[in-house]
Structures are given as structure tokens and as C-alpha cells.
PDB file of N, CA and C in Angstrom:
ATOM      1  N   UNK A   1    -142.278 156.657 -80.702  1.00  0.00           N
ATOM      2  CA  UNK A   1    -143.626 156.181 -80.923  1.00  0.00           C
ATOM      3  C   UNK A   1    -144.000 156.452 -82.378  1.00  0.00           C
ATOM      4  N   UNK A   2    -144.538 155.765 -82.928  1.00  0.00           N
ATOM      5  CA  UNK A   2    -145.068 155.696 -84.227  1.00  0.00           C
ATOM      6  C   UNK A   2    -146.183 156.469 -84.420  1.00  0.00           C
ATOM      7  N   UNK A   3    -146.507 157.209 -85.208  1.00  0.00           N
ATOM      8  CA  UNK A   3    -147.323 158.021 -85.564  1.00  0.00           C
ATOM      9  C   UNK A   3    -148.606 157.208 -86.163  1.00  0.00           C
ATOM     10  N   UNK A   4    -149.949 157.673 -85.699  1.00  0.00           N
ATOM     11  CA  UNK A   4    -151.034 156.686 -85.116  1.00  0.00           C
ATOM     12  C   UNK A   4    -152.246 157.753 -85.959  1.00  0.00           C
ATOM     13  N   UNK A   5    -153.165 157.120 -86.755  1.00  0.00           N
ATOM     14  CA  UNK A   5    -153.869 157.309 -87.734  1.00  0.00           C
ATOM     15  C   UNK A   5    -155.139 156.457 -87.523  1.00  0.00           C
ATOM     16  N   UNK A   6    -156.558 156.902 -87.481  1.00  0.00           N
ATOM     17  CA  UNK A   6    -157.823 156.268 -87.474  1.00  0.00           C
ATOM     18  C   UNK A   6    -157.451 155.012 -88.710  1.00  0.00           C
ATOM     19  N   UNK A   7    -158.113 153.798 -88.256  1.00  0.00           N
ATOM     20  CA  UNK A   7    -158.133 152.838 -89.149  1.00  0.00           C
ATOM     21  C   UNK A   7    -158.938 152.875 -89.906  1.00  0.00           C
ATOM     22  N   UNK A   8    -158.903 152.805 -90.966  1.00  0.00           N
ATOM     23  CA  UNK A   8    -159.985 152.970 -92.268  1.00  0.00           C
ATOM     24  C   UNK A   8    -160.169 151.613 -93.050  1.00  0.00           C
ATOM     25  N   UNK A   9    -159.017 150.803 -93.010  1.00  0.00           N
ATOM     26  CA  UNK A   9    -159.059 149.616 -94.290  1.00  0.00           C
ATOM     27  C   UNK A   9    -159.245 148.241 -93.101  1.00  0.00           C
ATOM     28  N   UNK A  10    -159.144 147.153 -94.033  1.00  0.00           N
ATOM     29  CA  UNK A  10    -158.758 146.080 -92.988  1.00  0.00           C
ATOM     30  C   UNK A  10    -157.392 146.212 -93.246  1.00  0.00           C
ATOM     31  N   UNK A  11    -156.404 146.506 -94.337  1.00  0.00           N
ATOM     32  CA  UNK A  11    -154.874 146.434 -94.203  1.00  0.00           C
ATOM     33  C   UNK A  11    -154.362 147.351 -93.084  1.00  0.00           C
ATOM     34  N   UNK A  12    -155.028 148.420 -93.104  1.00  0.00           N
ATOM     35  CA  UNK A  12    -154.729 149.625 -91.646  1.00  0.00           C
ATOM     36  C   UNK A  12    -154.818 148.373 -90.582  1.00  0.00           C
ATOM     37  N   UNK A  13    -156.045 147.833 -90.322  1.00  0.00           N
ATOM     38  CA  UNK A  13    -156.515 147.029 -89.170  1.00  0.00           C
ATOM     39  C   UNK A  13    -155.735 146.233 -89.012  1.00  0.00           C
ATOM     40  N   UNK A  14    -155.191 145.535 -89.824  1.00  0.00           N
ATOM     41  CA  UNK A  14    -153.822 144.347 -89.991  1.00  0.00           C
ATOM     42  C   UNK A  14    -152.394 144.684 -89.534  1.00  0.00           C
ATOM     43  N   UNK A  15    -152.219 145.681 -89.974  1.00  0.00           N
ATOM     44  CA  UNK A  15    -151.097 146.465 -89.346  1.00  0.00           C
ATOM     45  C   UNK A  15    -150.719 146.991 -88.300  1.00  0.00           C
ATOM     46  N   UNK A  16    -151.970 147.759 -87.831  1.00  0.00           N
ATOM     47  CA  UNK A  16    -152.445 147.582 -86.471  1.00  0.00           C
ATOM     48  C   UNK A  16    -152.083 146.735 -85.638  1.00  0.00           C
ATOM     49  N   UNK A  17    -152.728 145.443 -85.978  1.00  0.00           N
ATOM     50  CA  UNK A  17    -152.602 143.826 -85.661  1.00  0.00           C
ATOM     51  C   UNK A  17    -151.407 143.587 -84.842  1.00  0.00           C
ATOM     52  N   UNK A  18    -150.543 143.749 -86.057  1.00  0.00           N
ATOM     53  CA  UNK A  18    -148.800 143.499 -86.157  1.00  0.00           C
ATOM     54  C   UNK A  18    -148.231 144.570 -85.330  1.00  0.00           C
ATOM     55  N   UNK A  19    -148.503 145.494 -85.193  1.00  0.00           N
ATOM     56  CA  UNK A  19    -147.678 146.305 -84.352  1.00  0.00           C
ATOM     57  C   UNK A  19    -148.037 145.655 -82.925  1.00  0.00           C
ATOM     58  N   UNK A  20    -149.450 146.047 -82.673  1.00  0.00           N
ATOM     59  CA  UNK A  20    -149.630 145.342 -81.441  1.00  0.00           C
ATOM     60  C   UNK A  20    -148.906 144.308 -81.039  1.00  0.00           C
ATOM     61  N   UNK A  21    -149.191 143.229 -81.658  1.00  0.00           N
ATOM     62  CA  UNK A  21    -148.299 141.727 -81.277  1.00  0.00           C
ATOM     63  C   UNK A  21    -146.371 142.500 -81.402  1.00  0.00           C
ATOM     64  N   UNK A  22    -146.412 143.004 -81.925  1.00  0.00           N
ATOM     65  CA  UNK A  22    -144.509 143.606 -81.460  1.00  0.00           C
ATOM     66  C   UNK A  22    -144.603 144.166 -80.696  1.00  0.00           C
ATOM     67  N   UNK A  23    -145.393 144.902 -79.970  1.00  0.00           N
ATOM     68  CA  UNK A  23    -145.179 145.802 -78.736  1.00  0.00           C
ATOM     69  C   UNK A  23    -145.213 145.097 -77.284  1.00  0.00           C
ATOM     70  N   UNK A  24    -146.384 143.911 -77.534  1.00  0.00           N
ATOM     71  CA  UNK A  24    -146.667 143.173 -76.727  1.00  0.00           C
ATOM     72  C   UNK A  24    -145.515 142.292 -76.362  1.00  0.00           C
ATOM     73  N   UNK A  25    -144.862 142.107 -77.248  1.00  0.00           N
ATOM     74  CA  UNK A  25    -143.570 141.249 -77.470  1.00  0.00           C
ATOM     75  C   UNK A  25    -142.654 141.983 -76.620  1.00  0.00           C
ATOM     76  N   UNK A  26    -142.218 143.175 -76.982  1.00  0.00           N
ATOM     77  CA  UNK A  26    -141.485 144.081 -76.546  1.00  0.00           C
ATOM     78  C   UNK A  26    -141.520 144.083 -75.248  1.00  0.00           C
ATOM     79  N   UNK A  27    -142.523 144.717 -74.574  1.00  0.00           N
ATOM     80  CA  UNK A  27    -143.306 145.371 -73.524  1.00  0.00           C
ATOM     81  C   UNK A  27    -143.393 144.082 -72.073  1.00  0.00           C
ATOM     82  N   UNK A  28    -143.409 142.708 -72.370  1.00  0.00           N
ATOM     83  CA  UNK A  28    -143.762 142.050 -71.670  1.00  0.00           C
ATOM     84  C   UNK A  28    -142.455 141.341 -70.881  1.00  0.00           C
ATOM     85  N   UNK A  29    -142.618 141.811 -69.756  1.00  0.00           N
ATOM     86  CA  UNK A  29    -141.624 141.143 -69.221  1.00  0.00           C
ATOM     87  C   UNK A  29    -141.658 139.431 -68.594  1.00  0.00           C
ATOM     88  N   UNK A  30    -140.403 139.194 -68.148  1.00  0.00           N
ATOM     89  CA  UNK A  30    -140.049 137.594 -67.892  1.00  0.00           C
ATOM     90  C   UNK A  30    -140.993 137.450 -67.027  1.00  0.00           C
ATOM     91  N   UNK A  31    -141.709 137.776 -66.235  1.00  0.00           N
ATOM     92  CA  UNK A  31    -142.858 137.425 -65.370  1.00  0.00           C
ATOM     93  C   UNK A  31    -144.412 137.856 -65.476  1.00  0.00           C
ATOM     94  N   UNK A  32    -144.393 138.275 -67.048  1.00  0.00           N
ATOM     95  CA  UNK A  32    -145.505 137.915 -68.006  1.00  0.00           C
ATOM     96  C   UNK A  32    -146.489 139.511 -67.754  1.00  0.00           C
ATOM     97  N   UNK A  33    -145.946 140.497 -66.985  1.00  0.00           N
ATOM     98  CA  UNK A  33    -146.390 141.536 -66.459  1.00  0.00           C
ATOM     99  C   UNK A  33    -145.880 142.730 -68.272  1.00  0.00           C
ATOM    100  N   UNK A  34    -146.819 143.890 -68.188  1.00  0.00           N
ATOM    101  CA  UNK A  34    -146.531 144.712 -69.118  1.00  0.00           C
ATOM    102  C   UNK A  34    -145.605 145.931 -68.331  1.00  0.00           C
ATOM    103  N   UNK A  35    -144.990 145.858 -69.203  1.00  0.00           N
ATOM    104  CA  UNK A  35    -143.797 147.374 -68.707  1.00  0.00           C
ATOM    105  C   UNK A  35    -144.630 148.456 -68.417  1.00  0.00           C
ATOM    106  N   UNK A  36    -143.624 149.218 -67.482  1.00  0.00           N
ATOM    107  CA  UNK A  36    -144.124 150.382 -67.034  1.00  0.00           C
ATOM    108  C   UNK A  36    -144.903 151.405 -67.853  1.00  0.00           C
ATOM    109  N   UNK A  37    -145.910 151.639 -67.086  1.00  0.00           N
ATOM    110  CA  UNK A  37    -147.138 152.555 -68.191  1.00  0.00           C
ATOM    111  C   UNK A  37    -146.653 154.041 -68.455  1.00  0.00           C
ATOM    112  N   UNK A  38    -145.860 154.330 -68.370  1.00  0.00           N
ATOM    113  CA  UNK A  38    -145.112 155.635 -68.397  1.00  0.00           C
ATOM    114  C   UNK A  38    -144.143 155.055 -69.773  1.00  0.00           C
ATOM    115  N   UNK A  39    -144.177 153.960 -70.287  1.00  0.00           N
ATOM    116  CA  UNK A  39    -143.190 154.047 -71.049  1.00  0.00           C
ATOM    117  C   UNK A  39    -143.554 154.907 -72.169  1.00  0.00           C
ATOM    118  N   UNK A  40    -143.183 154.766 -73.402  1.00  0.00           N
ATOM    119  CA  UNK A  40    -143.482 155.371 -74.817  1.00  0.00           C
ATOM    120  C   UNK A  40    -144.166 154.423 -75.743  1.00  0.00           C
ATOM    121  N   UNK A  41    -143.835 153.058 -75.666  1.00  0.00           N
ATOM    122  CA  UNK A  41    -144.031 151.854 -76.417  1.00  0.00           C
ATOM    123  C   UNK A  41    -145.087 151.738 -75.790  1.00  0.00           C
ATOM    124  N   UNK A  42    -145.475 151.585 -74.284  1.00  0.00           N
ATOM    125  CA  UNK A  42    -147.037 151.313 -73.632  1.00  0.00           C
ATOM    126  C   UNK A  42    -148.050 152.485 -74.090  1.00  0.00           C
ATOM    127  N   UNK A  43    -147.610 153.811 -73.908  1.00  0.00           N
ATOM    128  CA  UNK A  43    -148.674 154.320 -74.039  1.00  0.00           C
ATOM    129  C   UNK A  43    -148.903 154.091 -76.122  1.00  0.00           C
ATOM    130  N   UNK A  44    -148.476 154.169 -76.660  1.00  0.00           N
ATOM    131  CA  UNK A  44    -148.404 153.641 -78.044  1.00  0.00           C
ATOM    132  C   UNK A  44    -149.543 152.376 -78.125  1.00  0.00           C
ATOM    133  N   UNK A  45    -149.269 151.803 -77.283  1.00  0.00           N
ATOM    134  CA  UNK A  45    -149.939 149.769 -77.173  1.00  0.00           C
ATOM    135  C   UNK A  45    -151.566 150.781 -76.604  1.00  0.00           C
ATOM    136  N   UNK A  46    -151.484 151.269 -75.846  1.00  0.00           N
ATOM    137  CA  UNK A  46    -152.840 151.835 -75.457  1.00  0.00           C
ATOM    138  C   UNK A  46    -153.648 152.391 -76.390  1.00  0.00           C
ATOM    139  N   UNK A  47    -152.911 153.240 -77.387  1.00  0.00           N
ATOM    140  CA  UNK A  47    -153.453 154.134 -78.076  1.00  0.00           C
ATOM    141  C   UNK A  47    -153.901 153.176 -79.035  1.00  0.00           C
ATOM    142  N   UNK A  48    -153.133 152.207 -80.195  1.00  0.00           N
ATOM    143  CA  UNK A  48    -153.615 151.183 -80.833  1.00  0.00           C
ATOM    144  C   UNK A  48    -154.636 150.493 -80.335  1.00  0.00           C
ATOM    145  N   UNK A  49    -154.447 150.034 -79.220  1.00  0.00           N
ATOM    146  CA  UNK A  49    -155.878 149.143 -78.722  1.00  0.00           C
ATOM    147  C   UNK A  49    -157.040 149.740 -78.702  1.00  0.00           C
ATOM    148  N   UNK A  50    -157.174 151.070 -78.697  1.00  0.00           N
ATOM    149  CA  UNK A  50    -158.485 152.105 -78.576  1.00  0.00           C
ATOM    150  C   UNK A  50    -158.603 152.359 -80.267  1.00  0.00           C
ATOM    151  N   UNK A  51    -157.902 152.679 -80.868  1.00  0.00           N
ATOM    152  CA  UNK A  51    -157.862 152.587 -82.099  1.00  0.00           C
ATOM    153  C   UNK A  51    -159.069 151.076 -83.146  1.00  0.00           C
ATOM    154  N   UNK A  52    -157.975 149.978 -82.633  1.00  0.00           N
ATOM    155  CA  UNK A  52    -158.966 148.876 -83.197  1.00  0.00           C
ATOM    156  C   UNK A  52    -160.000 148.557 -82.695  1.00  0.00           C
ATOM    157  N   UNK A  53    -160.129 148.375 -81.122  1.00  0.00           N
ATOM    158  CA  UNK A  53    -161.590 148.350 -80.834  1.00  0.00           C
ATOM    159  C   UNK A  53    -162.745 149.634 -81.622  1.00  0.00           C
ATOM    160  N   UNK A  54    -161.850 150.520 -81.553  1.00  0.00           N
ATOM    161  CA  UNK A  54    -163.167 151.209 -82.601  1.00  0.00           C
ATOM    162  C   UNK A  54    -163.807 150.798 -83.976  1.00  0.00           C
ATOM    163  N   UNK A  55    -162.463 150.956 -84.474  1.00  0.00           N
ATOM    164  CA  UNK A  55    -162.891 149.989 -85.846  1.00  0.00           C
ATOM    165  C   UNK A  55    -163.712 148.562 -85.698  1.00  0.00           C
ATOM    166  N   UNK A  56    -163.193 147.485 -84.462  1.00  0.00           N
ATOM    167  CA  UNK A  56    -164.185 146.809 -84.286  1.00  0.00           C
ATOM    168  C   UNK A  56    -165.244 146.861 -84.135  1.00  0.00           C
ATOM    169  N   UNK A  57    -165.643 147.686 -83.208  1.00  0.00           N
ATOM    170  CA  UNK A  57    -166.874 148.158 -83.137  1.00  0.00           C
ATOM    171  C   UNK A  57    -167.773 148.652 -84.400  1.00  0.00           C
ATOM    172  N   UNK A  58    -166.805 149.203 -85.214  1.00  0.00           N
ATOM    173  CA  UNK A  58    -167.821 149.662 -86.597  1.00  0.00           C
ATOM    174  C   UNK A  58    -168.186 148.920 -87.587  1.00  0.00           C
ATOM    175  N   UNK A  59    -166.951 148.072 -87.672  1.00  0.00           N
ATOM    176  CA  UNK A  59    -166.772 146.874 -88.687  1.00  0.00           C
ATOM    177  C   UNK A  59    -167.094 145.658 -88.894  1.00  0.00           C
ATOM    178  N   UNK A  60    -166.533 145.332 -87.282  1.00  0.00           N
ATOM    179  CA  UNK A  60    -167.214 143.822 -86.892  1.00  0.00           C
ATOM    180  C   UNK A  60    -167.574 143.340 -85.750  1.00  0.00           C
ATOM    181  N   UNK A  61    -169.256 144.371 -85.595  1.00  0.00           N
ATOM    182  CA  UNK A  61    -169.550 144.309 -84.512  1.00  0.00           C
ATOM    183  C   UNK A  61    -170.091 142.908 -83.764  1.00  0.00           C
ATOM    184  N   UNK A  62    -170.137 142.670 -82.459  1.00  0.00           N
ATOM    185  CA  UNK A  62    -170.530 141.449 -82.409  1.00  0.00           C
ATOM    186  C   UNK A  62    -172.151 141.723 -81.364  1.00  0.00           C
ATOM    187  N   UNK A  63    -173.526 141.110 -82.158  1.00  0.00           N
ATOM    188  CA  UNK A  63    -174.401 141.256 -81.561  1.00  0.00           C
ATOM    189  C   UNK A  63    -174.562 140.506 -80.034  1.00  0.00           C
ATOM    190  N   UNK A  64    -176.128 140.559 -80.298  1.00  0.00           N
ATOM    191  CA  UNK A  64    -176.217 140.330 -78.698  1.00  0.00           C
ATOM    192  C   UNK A  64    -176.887 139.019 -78.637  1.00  0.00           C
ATOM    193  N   UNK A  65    -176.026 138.130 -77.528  1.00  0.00           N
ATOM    194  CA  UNK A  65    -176.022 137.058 -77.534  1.00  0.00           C
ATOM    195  C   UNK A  65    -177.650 136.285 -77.841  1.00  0.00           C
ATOM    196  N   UNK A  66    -177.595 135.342 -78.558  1.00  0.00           N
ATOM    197  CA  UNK A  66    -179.442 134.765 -78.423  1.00  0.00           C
ATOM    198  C   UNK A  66    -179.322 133.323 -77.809  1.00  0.00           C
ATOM    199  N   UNK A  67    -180.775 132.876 -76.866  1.00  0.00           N
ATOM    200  CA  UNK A  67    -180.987 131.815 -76.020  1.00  0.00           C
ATOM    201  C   UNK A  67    -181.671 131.364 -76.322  1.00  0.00           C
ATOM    202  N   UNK A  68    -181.027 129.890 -77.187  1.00  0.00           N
ATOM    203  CA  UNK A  68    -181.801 129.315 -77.765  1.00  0.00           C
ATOM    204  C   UNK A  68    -182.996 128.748 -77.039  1.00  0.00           C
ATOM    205  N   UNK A  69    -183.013 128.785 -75.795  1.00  0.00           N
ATOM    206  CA  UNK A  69    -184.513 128.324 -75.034  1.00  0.00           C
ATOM    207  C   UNK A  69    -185.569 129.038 -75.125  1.00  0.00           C
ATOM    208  N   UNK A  70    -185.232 130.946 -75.509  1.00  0.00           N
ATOM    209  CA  UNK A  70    -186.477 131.482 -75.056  1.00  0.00           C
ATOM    210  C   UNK A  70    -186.901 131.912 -77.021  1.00  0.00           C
ATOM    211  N   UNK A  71    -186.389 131.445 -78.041  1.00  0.00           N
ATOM    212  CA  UNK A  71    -186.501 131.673 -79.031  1.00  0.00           C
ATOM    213  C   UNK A  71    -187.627 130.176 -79.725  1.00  0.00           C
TER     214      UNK A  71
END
């Protein structure tokens, strides 16, 4: 497992990105299911995903939806 660091930049966030999409790659088997959660590579894919949603959350958050009828 790769050694896993708070995201600070968007290049951190990008990289991030890229690992994800290789793990996902990795991880996914012929019947579209993710490998066993005990693996090393999954819990890795977990830890990244909690990782960028944070940064999403700080960076590029997304507000709350508006209706254009009652506006």
C-alpha cells in the first residue's frame, strides 16, 4: 500500500485521481464487483476516497440545490 498523505494541492488531488482509477482497474473483477475488502489495494481505494471527498468538501464544495419556482 502506498503511503497516504492529506491532500493539500489540486496536483495531490490529481494524483489521488490517478491512483484511484488504477486501483479501481486493479480491484474490479470480470463481473464488475470490487475485490475482497480485506485486500491491501481495497483498503488503500477506501482510504483515498475519504481522503478526496475531504478535500472536496473544502475545495469544491457543492451548495444547496435552488428552485427556480420558489425564487
Amino acid at each position: 500500500m502506498a503511503s497516504l498523505n492529506t491532500i493539500r494541492t489540486e496536483a495531490d488531488y490529481d494524483s489521488a485521481l490517478a491512483r484511484v482509477t488504477a486501483l479501481m482497474d486493479d480491484l474490479t473483477t470480470p463481473d464488475g464487483q470490487i475485490d475482497d475488502v480485506s485486500n491491501p489495494s481495497r483498503i488503500e481505494l477506501e482510504a483515498l476516497v475519504a481522503l478526496i471527498e475531504a478535500y472536496e468538501d473544502e475545495r469544491h464544495p457543492i451548495g444547496s440545490p435552488t428552485n427556480p419556482a420558489t425564487t
